[in-house]
N, C-alpha and C. Protein backbone atom coordinates (compact mmCIF):
# COMPACT_ATOMS: atom_id res chain seq x y z
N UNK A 1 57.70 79.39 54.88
CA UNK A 1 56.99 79.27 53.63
C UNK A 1 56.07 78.05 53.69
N UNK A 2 55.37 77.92 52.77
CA UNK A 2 53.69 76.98 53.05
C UNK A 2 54.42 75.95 52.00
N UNK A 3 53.84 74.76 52.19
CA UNK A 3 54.20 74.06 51.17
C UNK A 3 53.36 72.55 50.83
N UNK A 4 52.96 72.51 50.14
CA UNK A 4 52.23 70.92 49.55
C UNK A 4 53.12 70.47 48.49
N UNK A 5 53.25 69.63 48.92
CA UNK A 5 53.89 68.36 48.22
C UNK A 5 52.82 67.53 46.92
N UNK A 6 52.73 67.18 46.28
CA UNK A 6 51.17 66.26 45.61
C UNK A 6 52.24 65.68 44.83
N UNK A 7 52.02 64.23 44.34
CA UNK A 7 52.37 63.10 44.31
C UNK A 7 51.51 62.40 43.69
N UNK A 8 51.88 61.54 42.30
CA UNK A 8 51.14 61.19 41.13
C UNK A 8 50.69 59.67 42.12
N UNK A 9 51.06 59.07 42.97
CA UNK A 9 50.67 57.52 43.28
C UNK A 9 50.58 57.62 45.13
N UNK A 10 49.80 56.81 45.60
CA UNK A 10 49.66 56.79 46.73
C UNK A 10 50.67 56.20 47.37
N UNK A 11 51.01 57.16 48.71
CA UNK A 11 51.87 56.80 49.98
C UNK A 11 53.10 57.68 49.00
N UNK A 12 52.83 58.80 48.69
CA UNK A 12 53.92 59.50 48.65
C UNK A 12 55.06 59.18 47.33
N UNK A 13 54.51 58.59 46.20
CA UNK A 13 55.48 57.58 45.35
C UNK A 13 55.29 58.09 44.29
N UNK A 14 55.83 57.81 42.74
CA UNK A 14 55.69 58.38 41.53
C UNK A 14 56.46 60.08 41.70
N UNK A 15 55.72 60.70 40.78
CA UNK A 15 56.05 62.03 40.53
C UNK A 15 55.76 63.16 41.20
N UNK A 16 56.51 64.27 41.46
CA UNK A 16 55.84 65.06 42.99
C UNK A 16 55.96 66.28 42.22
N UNK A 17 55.20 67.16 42.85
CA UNK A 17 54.68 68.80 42.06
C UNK A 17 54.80 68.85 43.43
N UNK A 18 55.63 70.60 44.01
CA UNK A 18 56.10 70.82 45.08
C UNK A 18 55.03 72.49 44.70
N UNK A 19 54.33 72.72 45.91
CA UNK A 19 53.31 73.90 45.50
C UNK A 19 53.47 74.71 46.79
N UNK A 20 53.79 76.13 46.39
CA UNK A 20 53.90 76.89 47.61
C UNK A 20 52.96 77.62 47.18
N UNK A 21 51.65 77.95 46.94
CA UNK A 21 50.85 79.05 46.29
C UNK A 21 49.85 78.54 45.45
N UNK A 22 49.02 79.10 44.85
CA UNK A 22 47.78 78.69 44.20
C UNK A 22 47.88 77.99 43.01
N UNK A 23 47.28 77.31 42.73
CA UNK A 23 47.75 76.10 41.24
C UNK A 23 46.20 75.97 40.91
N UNK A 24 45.86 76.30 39.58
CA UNK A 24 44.73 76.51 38.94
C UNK A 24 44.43 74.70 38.33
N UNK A 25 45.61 74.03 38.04
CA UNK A 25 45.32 73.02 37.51
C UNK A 25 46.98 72.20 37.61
N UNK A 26 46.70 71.37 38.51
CA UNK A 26 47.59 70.82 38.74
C UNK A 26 47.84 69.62 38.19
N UNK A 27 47.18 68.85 36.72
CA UNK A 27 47.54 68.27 35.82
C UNK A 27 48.67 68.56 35.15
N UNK A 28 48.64 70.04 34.92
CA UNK A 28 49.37 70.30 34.19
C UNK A 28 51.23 70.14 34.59
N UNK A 29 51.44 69.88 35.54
CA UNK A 29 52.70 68.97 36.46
C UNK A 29 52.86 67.64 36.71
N UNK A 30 51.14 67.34 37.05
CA UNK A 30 51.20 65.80 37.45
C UNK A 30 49.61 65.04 36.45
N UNK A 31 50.22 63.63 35.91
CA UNK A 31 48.70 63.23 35.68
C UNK A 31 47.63 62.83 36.06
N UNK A 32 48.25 62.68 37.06
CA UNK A 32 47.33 62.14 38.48
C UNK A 32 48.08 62.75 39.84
N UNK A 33 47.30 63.10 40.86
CA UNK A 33 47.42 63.52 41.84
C UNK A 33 46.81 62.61 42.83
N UNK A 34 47.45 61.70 43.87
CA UNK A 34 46.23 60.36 44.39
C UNK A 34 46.85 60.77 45.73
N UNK A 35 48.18 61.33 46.04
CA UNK A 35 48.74 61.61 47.60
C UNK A 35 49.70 63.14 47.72
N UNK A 36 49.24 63.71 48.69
CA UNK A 36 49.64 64.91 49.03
C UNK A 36 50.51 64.89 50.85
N UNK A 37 51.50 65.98 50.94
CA UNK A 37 51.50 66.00 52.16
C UNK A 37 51.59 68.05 51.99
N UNK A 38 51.27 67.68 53.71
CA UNK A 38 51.55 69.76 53.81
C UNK A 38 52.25 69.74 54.72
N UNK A 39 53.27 70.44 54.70
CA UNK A 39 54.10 70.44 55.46
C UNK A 39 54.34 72.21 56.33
N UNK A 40 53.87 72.79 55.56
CA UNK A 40 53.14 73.94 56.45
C UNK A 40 52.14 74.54 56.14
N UNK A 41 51.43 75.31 56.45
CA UNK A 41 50.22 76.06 56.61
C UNK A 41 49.22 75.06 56.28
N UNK A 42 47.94 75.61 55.46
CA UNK A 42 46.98 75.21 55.51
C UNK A 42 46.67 75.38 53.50
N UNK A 43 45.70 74.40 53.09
CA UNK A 43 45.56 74.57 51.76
C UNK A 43 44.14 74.18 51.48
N UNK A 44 43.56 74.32 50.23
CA UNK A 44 41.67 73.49 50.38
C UNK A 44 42.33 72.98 48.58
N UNK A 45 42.00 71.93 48.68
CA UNK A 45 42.38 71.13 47.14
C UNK A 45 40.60 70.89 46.85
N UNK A 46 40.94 71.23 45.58
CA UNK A 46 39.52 70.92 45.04
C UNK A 46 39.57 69.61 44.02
N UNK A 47 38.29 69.31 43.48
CA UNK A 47 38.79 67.88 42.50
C UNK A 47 38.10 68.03 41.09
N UNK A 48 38.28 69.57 40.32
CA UNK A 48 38.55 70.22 39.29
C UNK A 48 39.53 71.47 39.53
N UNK A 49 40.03 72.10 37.61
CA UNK A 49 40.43 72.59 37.88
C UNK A 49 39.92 74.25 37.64
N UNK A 50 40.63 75.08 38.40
CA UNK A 50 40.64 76.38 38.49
C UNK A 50 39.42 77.02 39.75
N UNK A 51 40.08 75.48 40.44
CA UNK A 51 39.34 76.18 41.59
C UNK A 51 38.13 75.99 42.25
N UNK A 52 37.32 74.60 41.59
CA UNK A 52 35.76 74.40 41.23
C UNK A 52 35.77 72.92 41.64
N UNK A 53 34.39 72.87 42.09
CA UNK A 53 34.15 71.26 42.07
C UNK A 53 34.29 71.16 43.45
N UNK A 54 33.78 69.48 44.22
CA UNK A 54 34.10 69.48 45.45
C UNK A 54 35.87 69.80 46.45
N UNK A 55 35.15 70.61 47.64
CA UNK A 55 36.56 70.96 48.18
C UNK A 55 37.07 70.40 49.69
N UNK A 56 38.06 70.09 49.94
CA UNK A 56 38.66 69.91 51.05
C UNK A 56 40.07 70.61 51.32
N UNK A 57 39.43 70.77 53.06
CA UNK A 57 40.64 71.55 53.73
C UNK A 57 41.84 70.93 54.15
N UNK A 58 42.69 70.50 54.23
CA UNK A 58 44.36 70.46 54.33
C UNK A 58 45.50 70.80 55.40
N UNK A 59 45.30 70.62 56.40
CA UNK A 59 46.22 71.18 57.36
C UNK A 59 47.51 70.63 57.44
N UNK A 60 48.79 71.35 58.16
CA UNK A 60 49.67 70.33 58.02
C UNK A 60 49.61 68.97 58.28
N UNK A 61 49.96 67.83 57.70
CA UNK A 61 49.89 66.64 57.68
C UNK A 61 49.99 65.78 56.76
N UNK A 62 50.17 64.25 56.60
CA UNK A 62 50.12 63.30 55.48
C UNK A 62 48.56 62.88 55.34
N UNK A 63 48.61 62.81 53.89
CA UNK A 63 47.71 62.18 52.96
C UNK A 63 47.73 61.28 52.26
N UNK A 64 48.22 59.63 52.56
CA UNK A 64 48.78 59.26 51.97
C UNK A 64 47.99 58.48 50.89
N UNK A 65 46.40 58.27 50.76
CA UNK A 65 45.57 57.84 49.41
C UNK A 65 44.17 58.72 49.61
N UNK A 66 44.40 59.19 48.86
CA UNK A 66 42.83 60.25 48.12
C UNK A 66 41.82 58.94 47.71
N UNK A 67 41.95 58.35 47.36
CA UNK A 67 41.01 57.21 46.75
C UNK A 67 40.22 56.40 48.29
N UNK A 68 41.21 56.07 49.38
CA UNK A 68 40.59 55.84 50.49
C UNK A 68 40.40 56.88 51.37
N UNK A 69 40.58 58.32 51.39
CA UNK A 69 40.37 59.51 52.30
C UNK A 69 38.74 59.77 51.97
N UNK A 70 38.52 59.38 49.93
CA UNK A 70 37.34 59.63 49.36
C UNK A 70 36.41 58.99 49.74
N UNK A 71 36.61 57.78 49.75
CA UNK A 71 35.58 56.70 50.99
C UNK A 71 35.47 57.00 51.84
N UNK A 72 36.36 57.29 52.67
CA UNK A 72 36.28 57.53 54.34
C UNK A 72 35.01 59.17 54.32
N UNK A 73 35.45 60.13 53.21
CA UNK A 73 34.85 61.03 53.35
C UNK A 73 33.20 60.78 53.24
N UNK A 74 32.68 60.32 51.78
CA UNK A 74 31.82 59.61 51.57
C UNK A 74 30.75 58.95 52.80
N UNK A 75 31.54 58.23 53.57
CA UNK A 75 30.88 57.43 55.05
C UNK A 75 30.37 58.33 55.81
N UNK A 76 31.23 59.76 55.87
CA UNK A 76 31.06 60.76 56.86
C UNK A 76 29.93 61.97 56.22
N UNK A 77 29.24 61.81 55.11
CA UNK A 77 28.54 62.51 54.70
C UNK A 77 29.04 63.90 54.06
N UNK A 78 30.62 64.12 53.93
CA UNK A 78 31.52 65.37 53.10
C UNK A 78 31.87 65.15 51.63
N UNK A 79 32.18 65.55 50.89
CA UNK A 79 32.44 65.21 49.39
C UNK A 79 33.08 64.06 49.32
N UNK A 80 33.14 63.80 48.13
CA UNK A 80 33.32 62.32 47.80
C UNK A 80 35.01 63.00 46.85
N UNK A 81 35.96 62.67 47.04
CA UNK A 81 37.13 62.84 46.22
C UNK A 81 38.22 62.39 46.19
N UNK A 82 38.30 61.86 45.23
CA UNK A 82 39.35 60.66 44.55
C UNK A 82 40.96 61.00 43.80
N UNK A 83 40.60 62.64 43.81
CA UNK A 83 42.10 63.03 43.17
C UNK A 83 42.05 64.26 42.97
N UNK A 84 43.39 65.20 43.32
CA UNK A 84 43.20 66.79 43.43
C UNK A 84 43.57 67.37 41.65
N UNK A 85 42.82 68.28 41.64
CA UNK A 85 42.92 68.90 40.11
C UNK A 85 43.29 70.43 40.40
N UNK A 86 42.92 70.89 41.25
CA UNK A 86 43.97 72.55 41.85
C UNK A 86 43.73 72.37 43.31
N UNK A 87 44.46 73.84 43.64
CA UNK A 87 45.13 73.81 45.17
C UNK A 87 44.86 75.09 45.20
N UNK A 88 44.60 75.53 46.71
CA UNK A 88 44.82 77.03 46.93
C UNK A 88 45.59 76.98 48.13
N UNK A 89 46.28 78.08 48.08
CA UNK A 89 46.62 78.43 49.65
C UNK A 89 45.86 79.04 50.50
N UNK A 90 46.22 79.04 51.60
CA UNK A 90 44.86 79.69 52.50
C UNK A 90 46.07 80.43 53.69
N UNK A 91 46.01 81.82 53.42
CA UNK A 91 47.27 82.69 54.21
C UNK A 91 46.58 82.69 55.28
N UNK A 92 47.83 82.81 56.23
CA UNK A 92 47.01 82.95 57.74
C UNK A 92 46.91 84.07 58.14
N UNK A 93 45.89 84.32 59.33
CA UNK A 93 45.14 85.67 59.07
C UNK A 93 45.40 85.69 60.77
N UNK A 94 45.50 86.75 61.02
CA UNK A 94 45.82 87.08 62.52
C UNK A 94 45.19 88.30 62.92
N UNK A 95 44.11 88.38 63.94
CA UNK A 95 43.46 89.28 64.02
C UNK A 95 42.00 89.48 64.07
N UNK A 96 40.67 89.92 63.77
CA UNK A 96 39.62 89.98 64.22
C UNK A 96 39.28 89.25 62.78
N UNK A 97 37.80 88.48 62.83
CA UNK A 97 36.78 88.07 61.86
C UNK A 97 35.63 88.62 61.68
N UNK A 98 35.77 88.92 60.70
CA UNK A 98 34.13 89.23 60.35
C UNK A 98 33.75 88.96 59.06
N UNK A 99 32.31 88.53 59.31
CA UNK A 99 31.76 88.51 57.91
C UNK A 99 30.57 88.92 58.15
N UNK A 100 29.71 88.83 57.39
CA UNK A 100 28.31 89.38 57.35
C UNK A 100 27.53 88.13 56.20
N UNK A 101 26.51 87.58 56.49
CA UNK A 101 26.19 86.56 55.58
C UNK A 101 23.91 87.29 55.79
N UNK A 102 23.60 86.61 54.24
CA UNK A 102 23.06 87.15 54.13
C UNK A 102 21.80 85.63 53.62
N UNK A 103 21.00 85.93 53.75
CA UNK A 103 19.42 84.62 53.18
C UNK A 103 19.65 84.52 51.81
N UNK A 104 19.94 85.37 50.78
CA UNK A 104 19.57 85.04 49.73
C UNK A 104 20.92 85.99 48.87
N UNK A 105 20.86 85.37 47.73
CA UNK A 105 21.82 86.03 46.61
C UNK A 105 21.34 87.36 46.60
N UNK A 106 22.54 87.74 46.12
CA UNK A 106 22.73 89.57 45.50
C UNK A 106 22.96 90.19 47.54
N UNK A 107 23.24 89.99 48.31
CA UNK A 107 22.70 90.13 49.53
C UNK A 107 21.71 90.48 49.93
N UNK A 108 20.47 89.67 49.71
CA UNK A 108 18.80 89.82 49.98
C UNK A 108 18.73 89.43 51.20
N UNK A 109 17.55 89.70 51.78
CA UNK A 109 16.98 88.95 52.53
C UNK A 109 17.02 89.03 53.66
N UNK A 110 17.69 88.01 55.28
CA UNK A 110 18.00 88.13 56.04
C UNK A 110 19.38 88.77 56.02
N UNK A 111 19.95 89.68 57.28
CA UNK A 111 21.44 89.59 57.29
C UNK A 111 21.88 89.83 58.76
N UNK A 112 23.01 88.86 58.57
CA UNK A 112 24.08 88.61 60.14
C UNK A 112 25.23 88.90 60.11
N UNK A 113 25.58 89.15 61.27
CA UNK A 113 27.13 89.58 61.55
C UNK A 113 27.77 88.18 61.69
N UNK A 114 28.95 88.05 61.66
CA UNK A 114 29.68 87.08 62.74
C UNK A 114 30.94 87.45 62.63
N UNK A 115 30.96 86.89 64.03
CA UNK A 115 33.09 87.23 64.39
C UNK A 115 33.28 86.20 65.24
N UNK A 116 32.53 85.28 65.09
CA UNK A 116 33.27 83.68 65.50
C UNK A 116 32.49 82.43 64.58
N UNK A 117 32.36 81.11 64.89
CA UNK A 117 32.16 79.76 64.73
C UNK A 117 30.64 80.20 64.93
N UNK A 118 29.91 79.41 63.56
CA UNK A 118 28.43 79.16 64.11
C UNK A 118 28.25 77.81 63.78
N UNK A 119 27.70 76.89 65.05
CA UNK A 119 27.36 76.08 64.56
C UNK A 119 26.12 75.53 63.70
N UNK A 120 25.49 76.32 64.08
CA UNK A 120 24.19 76.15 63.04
C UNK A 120 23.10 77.67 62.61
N UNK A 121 23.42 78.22 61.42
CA UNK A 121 22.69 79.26 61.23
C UNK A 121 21.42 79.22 61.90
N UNK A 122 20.43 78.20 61.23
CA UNK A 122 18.88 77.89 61.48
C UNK A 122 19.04 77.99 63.59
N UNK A 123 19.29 77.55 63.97
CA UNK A 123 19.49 77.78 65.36
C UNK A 123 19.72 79.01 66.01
N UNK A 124 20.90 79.54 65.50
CA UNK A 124 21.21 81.08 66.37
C UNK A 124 20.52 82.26 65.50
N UNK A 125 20.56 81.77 64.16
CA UNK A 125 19.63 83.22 63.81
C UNK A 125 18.63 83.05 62.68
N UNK A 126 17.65 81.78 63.15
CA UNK A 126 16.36 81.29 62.46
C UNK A 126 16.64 81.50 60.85
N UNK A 127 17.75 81.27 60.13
CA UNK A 127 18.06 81.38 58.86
C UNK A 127 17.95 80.51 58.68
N UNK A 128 17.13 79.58 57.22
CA UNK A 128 17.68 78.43 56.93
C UNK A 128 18.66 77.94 55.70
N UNK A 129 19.09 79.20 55.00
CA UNK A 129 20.19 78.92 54.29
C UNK A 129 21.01 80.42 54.29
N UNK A 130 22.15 80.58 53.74
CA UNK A 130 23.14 81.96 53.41
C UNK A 130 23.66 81.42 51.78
N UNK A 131 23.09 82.39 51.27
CA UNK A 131 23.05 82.57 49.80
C UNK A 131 24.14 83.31 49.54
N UNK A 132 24.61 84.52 50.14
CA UNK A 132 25.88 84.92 50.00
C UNK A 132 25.88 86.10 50.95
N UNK A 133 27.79 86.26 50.83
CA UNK A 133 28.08 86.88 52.18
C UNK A 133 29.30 88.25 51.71
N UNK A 134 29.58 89.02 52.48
CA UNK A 134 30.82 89.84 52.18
C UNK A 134 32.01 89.10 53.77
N UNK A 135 32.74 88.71 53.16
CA UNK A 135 33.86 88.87 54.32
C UNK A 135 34.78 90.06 54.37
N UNK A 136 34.90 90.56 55.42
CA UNK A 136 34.96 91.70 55.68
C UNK A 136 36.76 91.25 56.26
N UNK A 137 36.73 90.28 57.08
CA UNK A 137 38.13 89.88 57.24
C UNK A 137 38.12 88.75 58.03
N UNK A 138 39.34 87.86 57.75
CA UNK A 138 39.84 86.58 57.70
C UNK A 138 39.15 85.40 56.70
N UNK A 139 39.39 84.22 57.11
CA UNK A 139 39.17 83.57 55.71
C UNK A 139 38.30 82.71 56.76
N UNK A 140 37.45 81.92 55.79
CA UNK A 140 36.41 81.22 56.63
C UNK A 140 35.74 80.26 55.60
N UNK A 141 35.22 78.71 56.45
CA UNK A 141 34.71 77.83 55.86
C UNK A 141 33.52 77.53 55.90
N UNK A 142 32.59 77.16 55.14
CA UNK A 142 31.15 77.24 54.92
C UNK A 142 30.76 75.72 54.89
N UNK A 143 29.57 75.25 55.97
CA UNK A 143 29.63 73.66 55.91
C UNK A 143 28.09 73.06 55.43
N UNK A 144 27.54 72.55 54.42
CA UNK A 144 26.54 72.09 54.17
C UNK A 144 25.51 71.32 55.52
N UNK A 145 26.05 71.28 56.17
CA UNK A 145 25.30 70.48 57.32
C UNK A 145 25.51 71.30 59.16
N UNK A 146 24.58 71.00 60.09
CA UNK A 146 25.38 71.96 60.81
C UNK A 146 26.43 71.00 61.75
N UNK A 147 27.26 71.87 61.92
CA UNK A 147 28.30 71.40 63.66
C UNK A 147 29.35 70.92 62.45
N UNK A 148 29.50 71.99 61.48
CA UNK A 148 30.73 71.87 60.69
C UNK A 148 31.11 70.41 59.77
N UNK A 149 30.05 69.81 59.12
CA UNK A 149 29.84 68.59 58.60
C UNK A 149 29.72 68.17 57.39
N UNK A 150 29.77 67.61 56.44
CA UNK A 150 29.25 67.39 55.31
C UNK A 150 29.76 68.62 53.97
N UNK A 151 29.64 68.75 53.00
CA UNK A 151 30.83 69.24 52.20
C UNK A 151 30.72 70.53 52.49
N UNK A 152 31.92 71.49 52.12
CA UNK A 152 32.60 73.02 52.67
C UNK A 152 32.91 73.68 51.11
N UNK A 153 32.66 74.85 51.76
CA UNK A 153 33.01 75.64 50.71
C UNK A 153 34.21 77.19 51.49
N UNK A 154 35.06 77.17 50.83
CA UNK A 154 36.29 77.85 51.79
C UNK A 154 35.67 79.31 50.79
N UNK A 155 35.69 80.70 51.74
CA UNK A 155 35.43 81.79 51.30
C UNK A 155 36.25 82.85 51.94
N UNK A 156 37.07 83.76 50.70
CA UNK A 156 38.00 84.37 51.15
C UNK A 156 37.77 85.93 51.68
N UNK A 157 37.96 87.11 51.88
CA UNK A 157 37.88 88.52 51.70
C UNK A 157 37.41 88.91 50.55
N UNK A 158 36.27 89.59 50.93
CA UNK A 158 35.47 89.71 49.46
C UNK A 158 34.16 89.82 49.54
N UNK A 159 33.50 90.46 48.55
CA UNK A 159 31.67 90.17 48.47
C UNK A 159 31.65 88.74 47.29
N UNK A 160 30.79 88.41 47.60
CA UNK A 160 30.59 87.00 47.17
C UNK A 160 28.84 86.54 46.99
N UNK A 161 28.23 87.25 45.59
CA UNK A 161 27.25 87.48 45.92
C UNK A 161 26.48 86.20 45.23
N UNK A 162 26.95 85.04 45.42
CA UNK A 162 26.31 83.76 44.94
C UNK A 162 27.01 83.11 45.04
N UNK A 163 27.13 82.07 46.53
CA UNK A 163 28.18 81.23 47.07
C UNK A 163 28.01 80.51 46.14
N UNK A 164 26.94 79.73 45.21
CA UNK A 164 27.07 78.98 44.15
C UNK A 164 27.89 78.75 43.23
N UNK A 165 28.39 80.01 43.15
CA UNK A 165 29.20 80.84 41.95
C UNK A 165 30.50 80.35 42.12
N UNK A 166 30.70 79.82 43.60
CA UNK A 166 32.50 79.66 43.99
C UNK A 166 32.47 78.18 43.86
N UNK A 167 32.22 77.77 43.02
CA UNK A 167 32.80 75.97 42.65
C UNK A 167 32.18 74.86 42.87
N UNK A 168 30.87 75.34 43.66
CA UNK A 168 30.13 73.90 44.91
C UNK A 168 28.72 74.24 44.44
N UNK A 169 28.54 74.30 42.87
CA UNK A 169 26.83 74.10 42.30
C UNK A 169 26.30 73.50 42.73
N UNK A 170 26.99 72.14 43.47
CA UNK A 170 25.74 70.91 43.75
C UNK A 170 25.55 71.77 45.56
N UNK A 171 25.99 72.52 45.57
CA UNK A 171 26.22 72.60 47.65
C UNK A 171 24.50 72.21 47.84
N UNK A 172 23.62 72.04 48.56
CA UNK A 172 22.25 72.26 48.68
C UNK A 172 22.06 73.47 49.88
N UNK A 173 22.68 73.14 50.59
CA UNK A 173 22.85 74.59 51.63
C UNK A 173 24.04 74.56 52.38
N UNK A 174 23.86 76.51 53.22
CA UNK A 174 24.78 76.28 54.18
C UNK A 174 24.35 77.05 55.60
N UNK A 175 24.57 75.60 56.38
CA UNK A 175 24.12 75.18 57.59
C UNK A 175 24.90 75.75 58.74
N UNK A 176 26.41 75.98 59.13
CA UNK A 176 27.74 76.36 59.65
C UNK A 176 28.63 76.69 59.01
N UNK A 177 29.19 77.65 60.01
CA UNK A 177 30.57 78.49 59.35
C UNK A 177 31.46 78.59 60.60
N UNK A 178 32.59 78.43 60.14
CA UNK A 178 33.89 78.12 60.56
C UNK A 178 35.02 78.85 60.59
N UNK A 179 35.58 79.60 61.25
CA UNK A 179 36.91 80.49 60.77
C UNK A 179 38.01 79.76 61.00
N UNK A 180 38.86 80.14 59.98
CA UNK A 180 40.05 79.64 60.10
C UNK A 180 40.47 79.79 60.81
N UNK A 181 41.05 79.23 61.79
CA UNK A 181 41.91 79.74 62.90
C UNK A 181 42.96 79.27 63.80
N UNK A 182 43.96 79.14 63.94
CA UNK A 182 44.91 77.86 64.69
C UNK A 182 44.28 76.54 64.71
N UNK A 183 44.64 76.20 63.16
CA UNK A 183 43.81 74.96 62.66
C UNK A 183 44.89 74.62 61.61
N UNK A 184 45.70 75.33 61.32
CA UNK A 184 47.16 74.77 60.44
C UNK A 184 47.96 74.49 61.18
């Protein structure tokens, strides 16, 4: 079973909300959320709730201050985030990838296959942004910058016809995509 731990004070201290599964708003357990650990699988915590707002991915491991992970992120050019407000799980997927991503909303425009890692759309298939995509199967991460950099947007099975639409209004583009994959 998958499990995050989240923890009202940094280094693991105060009050703990134990999460095996999706949490729309994880205030509603804790008032603050400042340290997490995962102790299995993989999760993307966002820093609103129901799912919205900037996101980060989660693999097993300690977290022990969101307030300095948020700096550190910040330096590195990825979202800036100071405290988790929901959680998703991210099931692991075993088996082939595909998605299909497309230039522009509604699926306009250009369109691509993929069934691995791109590091940079504009490079392998002269796109300079993906407005939205259908994943056809496995789960996969979307990176504002290329060579997997700068803030992500996690996209599940599904048509998804305005990546905008999934939580990351401010995203400005997306540059690389990422599959999940023996990465929890």
């Amino acid at each position: 079973m998958n499990h995050d731990f989240s923890f009202s004070d940094k280094n693991f201290q105060g009050r703990s909300y134990e999460c095996s599964t999706d949490c729309s708003d994880i205030h509603m357990h804790l008032n603050l959320c400042n340290s997490c650990r995962v102790d299995n699988g993989c999760f993307v915590v966002y820093d609103c709730p129901n799912f919205m707002g900037n996101q980060v991915f989660l693999r097993r491991g300690e977290y022990p201050d969101f307030q300095r992970m948020g700096s550190m992120m910040g330096m590195m050019g990825m979202a800036m985030m100071d405290n988790i407000r929901s959680c998703r799980l991210i099931p692991m997927h075993r088996g082939q990838f595909r998605m299909r991503i497309y230039e522009k909303e509604n699926f306009g425009g250009q369109t691509h296959e993929l069934m691995d890692d791109c590091e940079s759309i504009q490079d392998r298939y002269f796109m300079s942004d993906c407005q939205s995509c259908n994943v056809l199967e496995g789960h996969w991460l979307m990176f504002e910058h290329p060579n997997f950099r700068g803030r992500m947007l996690y996209v599940r099975p599904g048509e998804h016809r305005n990546l905008r639409d999934l939580g990351m209004s401010n995203l400005t583009r997306i540059s690389s995509i990422r599959r999940i994959i023996d990465l929890c």
